[in-house]
C-alpha atoms as a PDB file:
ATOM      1  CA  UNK A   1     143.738 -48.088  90.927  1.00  0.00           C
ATOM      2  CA  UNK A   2     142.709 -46.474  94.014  1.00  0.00           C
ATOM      3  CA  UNK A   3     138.882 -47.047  95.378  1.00  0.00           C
ATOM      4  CA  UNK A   4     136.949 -44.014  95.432  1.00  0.00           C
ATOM      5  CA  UNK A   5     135.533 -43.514  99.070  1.00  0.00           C
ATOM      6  CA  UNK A   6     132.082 -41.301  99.729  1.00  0.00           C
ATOM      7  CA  UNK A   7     131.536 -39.522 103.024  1.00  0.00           C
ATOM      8  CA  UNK A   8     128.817 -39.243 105.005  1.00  0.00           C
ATOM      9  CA  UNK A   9     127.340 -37.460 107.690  1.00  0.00           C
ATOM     10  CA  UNK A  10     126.556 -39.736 110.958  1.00  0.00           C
ATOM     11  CA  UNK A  11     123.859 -39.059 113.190  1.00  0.00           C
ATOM     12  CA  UNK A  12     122.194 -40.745 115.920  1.00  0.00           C
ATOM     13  CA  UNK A  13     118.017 -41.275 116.162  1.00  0.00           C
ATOM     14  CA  UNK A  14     116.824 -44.029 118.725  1.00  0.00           C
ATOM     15  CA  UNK A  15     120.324 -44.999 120.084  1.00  0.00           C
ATOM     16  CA  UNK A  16     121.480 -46.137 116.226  1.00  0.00           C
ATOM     17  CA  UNK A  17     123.986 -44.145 114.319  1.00  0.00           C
ATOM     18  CA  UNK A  18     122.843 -43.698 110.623  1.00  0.00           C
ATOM     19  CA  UNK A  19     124.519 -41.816 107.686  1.00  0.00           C
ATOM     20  CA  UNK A  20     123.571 -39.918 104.715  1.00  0.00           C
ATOM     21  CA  UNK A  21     125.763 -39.061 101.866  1.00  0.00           C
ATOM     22  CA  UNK A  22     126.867 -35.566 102.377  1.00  0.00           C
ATOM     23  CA  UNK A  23     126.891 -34.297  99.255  1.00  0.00           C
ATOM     24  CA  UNK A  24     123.257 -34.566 100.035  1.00  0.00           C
ATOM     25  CA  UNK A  25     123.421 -32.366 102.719  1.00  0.00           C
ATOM     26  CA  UNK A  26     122.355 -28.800 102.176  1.00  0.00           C
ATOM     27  CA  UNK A  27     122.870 -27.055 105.746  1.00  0.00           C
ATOM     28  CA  UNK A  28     122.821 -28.213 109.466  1.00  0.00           C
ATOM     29  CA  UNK A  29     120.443 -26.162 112.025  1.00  0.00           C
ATOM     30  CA  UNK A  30     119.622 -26.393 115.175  1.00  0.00           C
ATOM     31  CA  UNK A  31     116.018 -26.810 115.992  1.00  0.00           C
ATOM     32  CA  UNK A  32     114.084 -23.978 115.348  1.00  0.00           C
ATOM     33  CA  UNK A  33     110.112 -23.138 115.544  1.00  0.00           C
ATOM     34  CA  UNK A  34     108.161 -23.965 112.074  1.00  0.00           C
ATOM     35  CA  UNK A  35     104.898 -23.511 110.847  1.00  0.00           C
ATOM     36  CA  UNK A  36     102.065 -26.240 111.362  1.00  0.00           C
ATOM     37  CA  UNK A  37      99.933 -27.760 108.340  1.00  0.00           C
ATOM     38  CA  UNK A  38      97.017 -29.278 108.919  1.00  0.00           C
ATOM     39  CA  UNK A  39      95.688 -32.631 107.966  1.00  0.00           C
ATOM     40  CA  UNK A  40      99.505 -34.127 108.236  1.00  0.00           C
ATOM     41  CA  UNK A  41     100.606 -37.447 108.768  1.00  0.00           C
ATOM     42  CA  UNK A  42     102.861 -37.055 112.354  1.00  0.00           C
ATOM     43  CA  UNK A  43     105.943 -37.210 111.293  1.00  0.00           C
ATOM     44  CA  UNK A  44     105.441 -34.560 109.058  1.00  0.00           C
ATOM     45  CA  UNK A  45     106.303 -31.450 111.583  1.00  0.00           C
ATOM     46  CA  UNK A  46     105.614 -28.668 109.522  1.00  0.00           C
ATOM     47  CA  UNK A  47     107.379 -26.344 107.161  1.00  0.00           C
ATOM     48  CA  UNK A  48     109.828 -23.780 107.302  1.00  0.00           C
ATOM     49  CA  UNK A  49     110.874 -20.992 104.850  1.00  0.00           C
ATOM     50  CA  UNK A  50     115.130 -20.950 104.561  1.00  0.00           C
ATOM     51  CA  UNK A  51     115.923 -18.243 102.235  1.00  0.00           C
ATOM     52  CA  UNK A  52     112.649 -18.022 100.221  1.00  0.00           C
ATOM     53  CA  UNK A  53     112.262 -21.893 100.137  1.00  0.00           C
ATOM     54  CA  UNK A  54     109.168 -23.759 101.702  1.00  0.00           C
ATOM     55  CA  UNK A  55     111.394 -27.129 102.750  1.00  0.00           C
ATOM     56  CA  UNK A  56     108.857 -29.866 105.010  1.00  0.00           C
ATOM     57  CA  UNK A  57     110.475 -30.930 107.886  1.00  0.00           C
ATOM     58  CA  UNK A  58     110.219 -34.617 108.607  1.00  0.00           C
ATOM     59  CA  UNK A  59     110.844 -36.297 112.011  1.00  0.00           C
ATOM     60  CA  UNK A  60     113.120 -39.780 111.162  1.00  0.00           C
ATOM     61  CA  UNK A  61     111.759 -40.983 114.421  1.00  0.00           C
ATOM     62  CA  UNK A  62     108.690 -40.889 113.848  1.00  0.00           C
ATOM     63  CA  UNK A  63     108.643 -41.640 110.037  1.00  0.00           C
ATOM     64  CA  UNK A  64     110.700 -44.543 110.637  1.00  0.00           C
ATOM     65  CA  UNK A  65     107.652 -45.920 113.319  1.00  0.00           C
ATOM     66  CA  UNK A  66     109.663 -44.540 116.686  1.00  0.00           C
ATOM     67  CA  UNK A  67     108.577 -43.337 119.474  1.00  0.00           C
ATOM     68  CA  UNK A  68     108.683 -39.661 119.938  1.00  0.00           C
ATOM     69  CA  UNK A  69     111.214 -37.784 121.839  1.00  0.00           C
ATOM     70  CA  UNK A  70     111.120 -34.112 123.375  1.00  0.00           C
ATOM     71  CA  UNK A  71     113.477 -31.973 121.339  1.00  0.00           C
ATOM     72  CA  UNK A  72     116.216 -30.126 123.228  1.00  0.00           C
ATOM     73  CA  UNK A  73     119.273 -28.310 122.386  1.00  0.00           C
ATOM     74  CA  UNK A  74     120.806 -31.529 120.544  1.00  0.00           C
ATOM     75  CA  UNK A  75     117.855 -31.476 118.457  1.00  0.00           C
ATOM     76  CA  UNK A  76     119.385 -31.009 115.020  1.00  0.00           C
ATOM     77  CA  UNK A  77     117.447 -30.392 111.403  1.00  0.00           C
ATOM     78  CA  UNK A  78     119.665 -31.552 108.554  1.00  0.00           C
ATOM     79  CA  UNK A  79     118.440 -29.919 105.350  1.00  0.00           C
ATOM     80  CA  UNK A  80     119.015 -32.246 102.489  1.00  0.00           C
ATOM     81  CA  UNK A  81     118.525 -31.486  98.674  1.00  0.00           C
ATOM     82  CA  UNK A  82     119.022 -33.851  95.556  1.00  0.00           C
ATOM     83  CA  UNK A  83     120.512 -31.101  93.432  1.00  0.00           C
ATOM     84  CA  UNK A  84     118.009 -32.547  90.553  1.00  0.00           C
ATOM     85  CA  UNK A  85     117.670 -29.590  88.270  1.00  0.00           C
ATOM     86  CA  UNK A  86     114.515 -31.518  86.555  1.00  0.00           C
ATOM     87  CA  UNK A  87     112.681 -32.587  89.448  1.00  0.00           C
ATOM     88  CA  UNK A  88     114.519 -30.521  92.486  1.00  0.00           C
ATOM     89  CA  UNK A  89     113.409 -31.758  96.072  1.00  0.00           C
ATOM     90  CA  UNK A  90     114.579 -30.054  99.452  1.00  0.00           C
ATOM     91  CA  UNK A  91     113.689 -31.795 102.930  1.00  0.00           C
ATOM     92  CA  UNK A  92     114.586 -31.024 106.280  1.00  0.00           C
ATOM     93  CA  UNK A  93     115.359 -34.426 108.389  1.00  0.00           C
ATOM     94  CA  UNK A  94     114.656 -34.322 111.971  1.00  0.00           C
ATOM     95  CA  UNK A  95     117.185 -36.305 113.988  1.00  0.00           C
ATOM     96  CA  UNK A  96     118.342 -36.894 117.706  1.00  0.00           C
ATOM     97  CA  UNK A  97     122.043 -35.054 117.157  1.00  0.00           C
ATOM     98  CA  UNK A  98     124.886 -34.851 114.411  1.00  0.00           C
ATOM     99  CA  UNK A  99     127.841 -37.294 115.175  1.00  0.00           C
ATOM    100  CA  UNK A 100     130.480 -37.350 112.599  1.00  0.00           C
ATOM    101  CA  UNK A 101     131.709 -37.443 109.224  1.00  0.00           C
ATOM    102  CA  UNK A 102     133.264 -41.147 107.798  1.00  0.00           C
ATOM    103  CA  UNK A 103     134.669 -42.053 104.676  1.00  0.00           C
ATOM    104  CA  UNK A 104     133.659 -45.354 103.364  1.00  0.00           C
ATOM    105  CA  UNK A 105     134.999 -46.998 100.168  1.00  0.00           C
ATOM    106  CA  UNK A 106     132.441 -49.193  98.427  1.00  0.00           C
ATOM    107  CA  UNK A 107     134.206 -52.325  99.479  1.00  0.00           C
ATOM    108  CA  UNK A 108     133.120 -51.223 103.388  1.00  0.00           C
ATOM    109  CA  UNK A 109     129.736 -51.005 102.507  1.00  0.00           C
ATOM    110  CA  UNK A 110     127.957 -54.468 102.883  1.00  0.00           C
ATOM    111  CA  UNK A 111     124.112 -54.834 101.652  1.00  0.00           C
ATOM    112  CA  UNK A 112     121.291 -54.581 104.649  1.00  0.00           C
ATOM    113  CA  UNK A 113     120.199 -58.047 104.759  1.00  0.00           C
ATOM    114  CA  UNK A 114     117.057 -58.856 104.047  1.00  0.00           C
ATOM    115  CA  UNK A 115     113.930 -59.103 106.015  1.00  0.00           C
ATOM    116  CA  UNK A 116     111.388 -60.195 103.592  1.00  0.00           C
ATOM    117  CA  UNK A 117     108.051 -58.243 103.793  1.00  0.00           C
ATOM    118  CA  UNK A 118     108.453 -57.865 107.873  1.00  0.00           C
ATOM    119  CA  UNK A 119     110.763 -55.178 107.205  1.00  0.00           C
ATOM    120  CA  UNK A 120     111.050 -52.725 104.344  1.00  0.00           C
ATOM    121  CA  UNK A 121     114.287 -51.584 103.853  1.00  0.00           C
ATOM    122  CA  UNK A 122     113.719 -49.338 101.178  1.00  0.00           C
ATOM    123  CA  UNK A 123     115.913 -46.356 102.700  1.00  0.00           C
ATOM    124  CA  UNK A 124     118.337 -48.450 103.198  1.00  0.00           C
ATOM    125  CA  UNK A 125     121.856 -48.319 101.037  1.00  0.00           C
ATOM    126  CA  UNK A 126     123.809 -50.784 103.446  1.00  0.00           C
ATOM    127  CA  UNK A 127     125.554 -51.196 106.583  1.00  0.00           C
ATOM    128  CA  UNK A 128     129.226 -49.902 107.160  1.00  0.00           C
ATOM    129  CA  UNK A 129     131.569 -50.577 110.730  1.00  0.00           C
ATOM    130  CA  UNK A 130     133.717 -48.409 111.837  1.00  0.00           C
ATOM    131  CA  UNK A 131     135.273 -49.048 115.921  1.00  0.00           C
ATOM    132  CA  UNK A 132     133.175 -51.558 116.258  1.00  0.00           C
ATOM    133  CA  UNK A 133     130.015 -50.230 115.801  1.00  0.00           C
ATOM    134  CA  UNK A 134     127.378 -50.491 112.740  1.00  0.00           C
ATOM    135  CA  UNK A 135     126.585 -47.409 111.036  1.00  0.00           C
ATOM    136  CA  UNK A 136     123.316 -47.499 109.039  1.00  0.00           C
ATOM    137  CA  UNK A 137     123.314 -46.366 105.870  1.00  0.00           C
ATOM    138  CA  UNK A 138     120.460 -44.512 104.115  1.00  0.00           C
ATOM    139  CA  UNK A 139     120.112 -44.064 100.623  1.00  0.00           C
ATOM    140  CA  UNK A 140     119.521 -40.074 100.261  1.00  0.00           C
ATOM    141  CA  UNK A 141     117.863 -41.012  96.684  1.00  0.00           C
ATOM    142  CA  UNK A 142     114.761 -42.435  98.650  1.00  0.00           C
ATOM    143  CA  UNK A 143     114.912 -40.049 101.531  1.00  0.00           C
ATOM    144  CA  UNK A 144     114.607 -37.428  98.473  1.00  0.00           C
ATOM    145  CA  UNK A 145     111.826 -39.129  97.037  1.00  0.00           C
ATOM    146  CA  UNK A 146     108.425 -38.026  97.501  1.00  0.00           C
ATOM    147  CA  UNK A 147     106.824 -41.266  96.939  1.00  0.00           C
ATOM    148  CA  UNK A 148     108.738 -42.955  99.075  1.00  0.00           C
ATOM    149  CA  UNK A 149     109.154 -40.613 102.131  1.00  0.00           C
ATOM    150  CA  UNK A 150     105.491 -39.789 102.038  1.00  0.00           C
ATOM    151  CA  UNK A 151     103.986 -43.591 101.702  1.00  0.00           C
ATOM    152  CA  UNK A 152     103.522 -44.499 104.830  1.00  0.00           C
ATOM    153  CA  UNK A 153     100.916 -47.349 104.639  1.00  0.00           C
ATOM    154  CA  UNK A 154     103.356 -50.114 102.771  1.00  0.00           C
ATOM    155  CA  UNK A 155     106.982 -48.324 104.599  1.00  0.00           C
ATOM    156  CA  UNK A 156     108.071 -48.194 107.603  1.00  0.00           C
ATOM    157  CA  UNK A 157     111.882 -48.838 108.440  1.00  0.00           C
ATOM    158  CA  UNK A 158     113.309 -50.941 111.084  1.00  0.00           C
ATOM    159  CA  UNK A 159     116.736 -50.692 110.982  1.00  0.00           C
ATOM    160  CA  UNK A 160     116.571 -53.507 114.009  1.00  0.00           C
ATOM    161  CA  UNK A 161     114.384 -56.236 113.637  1.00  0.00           C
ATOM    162  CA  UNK A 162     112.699 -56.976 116.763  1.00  0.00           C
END
């Protein structure tokens, strides 16, 4: 019986390579103006309207308790939706630049350790290697949901401790 494998999209925020599953993934863009909100927490940058949708636009960075970088032309937004017909969510990640696409089978997947309560690894689904290099994982059902994305008192992610 063959393993099925899942891709994912590969991008780089910080100097890490992370992934997101990309039947997740709505739409690549490159950084583009957006409208401010007030009363936000940082990392929220504002929204935008794509096609008569009001999507937020989160920087990982700073969400994930990074410092902030200048965007530039390799500034990318990847728009992400859970396809949830009941409860649908659309959310436009902020990230350093697109890498790749990989196909993992569940067997290359291995579970993020754990930290205990110095680091929350709630958006984390695992850790994969590919060439010798460790490809974190998230878990696109946390990154598309509001309570999770949005608490930021009790989460933020360090993918390395230290």
């Amino acid at each position: 019986m063959m393993e099925k494998e899942q891709e994912y999209l590969t991008f780089v925020l910080h100097g890490e390579e992370f992934g997101v599953d990309i039947l997740c993934v709505q739409e690549i863009r490159v950084w583009s103006a957006l409208t401010q909100l007030p009363n936000k927490p940082a990392y929220i940058k504002g929204v935008i309207n794509l096609r008569g949708v009001i999507i937020p636009i989160i920087d990982l960075r700073l969400r994930f308790g990074k410092e902030p970088l200048e965007y530039n032309d390799q500034t990318v937004t990847i728009i992400l939706s859970n396809h949830d017909k009941q409860n649908p969510m659309v959310v436009g990640i902020v990230v350093d630049a697109v890498s790749e696409v990989y196909k993992f089978n569940s067997r290359a997947i291995r579970p993020a350790p754990s930290f205990g309560q110095v680091v929350d690894n709630c958006f984390l689904k695992g850790l994969a290697s590919i060439d010798d290099k460790l490809i974190i994982l998230l878990d696109s059902k946390a990154l598309l949901d509001y309570e999770e994305l949005y608490c930021t008192e009790k989460r933020v992610l360090d993918p390395v401790a230290g």
